[in-house]
C-alpha atoms as a PDB file:
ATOM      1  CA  UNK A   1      67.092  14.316 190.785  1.00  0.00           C
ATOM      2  CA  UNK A   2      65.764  17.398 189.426  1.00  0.00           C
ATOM      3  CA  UNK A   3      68.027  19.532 192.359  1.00  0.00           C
ATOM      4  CA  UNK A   4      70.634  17.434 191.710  1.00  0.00           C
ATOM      5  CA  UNK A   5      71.075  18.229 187.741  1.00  0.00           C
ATOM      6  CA  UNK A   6      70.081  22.431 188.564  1.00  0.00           C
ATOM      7  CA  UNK A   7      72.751  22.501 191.458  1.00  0.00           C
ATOM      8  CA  UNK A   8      75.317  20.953 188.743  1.00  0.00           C
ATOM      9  CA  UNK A   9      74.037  24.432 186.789  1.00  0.00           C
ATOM     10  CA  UNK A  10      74.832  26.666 189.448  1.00  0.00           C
ATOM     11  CA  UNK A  11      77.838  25.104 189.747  1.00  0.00           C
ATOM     12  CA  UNK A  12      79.218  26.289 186.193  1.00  0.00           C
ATOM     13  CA  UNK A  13      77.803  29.793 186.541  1.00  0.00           C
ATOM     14  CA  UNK A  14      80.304  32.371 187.902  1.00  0.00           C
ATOM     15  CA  UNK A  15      80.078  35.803 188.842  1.00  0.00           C
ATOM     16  CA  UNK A  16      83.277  37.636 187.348  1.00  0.00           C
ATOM     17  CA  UNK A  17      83.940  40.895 188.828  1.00  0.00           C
ATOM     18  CA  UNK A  18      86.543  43.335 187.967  1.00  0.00           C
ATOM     19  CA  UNK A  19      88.185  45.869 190.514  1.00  0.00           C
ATOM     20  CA  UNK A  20      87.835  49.660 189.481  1.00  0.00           C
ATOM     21  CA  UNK A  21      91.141  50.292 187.325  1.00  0.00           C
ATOM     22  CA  UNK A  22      92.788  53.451 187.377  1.00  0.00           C
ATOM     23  CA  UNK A  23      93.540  53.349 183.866  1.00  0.00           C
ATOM     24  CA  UNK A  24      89.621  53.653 182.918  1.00  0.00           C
ATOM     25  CA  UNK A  25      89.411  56.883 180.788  1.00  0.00           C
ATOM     26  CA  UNK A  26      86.901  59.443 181.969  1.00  0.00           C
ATOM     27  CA  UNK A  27      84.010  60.343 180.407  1.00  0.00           C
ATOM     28  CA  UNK A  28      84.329  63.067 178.403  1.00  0.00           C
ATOM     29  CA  UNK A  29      82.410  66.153 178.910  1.00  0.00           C
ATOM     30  CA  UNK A  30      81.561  68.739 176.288  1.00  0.00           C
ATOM     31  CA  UNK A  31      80.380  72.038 177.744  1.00  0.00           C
ATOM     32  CA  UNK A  32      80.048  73.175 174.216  1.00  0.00           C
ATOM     33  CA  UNK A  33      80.009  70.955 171.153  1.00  0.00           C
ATOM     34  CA  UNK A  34      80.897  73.288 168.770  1.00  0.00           C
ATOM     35  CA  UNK A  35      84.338  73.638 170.332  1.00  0.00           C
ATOM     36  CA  UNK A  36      84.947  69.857 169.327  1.00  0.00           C
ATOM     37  CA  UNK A  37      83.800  70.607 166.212  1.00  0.00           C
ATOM     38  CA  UNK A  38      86.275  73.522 165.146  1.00  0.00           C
ATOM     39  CA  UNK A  39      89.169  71.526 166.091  1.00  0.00           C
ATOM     40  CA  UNK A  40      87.831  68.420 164.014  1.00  0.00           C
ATOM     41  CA  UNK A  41      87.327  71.055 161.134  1.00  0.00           C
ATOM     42  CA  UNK A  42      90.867  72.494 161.954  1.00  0.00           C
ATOM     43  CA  UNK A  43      92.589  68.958 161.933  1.00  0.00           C
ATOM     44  CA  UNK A  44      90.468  68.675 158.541  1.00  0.00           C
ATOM     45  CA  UNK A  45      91.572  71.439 157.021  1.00  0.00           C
ATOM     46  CA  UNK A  46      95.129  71.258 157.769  1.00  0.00           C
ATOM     47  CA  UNK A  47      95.642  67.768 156.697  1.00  0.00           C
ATOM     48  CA  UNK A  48      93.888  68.778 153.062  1.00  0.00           C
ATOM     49  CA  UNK A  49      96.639  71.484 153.560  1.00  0.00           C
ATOM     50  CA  UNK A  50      99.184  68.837 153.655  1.00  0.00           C
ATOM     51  CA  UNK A  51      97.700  66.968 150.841  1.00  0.00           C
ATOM     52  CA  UNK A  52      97.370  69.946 149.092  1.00  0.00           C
ATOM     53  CA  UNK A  53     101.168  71.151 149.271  1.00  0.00           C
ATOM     54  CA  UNK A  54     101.963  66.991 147.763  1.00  0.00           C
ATOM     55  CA  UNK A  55     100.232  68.089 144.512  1.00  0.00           C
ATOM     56  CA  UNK A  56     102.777  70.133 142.478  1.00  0.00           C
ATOM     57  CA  UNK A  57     104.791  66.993 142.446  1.00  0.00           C
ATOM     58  CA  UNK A  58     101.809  64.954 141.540  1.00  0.00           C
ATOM     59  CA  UNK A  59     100.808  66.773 138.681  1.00  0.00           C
ATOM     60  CA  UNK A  60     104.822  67.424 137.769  1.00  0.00           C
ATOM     61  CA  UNK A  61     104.625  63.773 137.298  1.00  0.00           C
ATOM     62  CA  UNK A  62     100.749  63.500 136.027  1.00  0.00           C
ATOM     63  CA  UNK A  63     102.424  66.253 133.117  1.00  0.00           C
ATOM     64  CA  UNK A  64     105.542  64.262 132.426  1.00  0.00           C
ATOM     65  CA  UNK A  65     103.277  60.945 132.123  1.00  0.00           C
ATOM     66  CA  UNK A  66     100.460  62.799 129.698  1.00  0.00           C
ATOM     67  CA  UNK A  67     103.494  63.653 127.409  1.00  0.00           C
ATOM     68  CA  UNK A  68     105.102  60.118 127.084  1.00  0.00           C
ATOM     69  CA  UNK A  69     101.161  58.790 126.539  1.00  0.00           C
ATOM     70  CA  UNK A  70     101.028  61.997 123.821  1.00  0.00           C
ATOM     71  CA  UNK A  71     104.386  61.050 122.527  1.00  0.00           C
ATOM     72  CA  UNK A  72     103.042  57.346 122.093  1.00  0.00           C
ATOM     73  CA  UNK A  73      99.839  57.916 120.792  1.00  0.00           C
ATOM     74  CA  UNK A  74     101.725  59.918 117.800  1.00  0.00           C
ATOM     75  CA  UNK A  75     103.996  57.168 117.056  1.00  0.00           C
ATOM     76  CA  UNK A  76     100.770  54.927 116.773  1.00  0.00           C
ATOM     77  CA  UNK A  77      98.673  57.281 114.599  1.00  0.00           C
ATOM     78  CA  UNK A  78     102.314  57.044 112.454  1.00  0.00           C
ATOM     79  CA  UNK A  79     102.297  53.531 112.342  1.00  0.00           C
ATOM     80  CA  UNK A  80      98.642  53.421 111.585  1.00  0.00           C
ATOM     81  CA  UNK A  81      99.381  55.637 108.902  1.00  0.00           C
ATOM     82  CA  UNK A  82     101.825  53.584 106.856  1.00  0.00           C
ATOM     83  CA  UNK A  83      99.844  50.244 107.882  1.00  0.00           C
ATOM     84  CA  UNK A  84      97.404  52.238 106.201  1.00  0.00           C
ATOM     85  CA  UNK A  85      99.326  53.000 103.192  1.00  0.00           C
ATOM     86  CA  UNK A  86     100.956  49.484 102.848  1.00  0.00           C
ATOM     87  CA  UNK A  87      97.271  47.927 102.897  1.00  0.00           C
ATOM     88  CA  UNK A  88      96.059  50.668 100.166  1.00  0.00           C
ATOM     89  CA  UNK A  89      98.873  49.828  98.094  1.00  0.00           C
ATOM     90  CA  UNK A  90      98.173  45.917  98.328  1.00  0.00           C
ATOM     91  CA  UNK A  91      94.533  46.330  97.761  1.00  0.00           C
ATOM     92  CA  UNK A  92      95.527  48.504  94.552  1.00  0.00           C
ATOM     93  CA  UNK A  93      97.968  45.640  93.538  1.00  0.00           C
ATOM     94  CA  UNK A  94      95.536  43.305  94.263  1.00  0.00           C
ATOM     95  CA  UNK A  95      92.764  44.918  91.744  1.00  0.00           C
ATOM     96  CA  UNK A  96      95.570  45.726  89.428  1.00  0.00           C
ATOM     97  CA  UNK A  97      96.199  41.755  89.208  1.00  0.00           C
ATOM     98  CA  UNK A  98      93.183  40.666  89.194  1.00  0.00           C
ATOM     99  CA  UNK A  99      91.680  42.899  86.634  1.00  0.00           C
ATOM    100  CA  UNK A 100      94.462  41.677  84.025  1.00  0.00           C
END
């Protein structure tokens, strides 16, 4: 019995093999490594270049944005102001009253 149930093992295990494939890459060889590495600090450099010529417009619009916030922030400190005033005057009214 115990050939029986390790035959029935054999049975399931398969041996898969592949054909060479032309479309395998070949390995890549690097005579010098610090040729790689001046066209990975090239491709670098040139795409912070890129990045580089999107920043006028990003800071064109990072300079129109700081002036709305600046714009808001005034109108605020305004409204603070008479909130300000409004609750001075009350508390002065309030005294006034209370004091009579």
């Amino acid at each position: 019995m115990s050939r029986t149930s390790s035959h029935d093992l054999n049975e399931n295990n398969v041996i898969v093999t592949f054909p060479a494939s032309k479309n395998f890459k070949p390995v890549e060889e690097i005579k010098n490594p610090l040729v790689k590495l001046k066209e990975e600090v090239k491709e670098s450099k040139s795409f912070n270049e890129r990045i580089a010529l999107n920043l006028p417009n990003e800071v064109n619009n990072l300079t129109e944005v700081s002036h709305s916030l600046e714009v808001r922030l005034n109108v605020l400190e305004e409204i603070e102001a008479r909130l300000k005033f409004y609750v001075d005057d009350l508390e002065a009214e309030v005294l006034k009253s209370h004091f009579d």
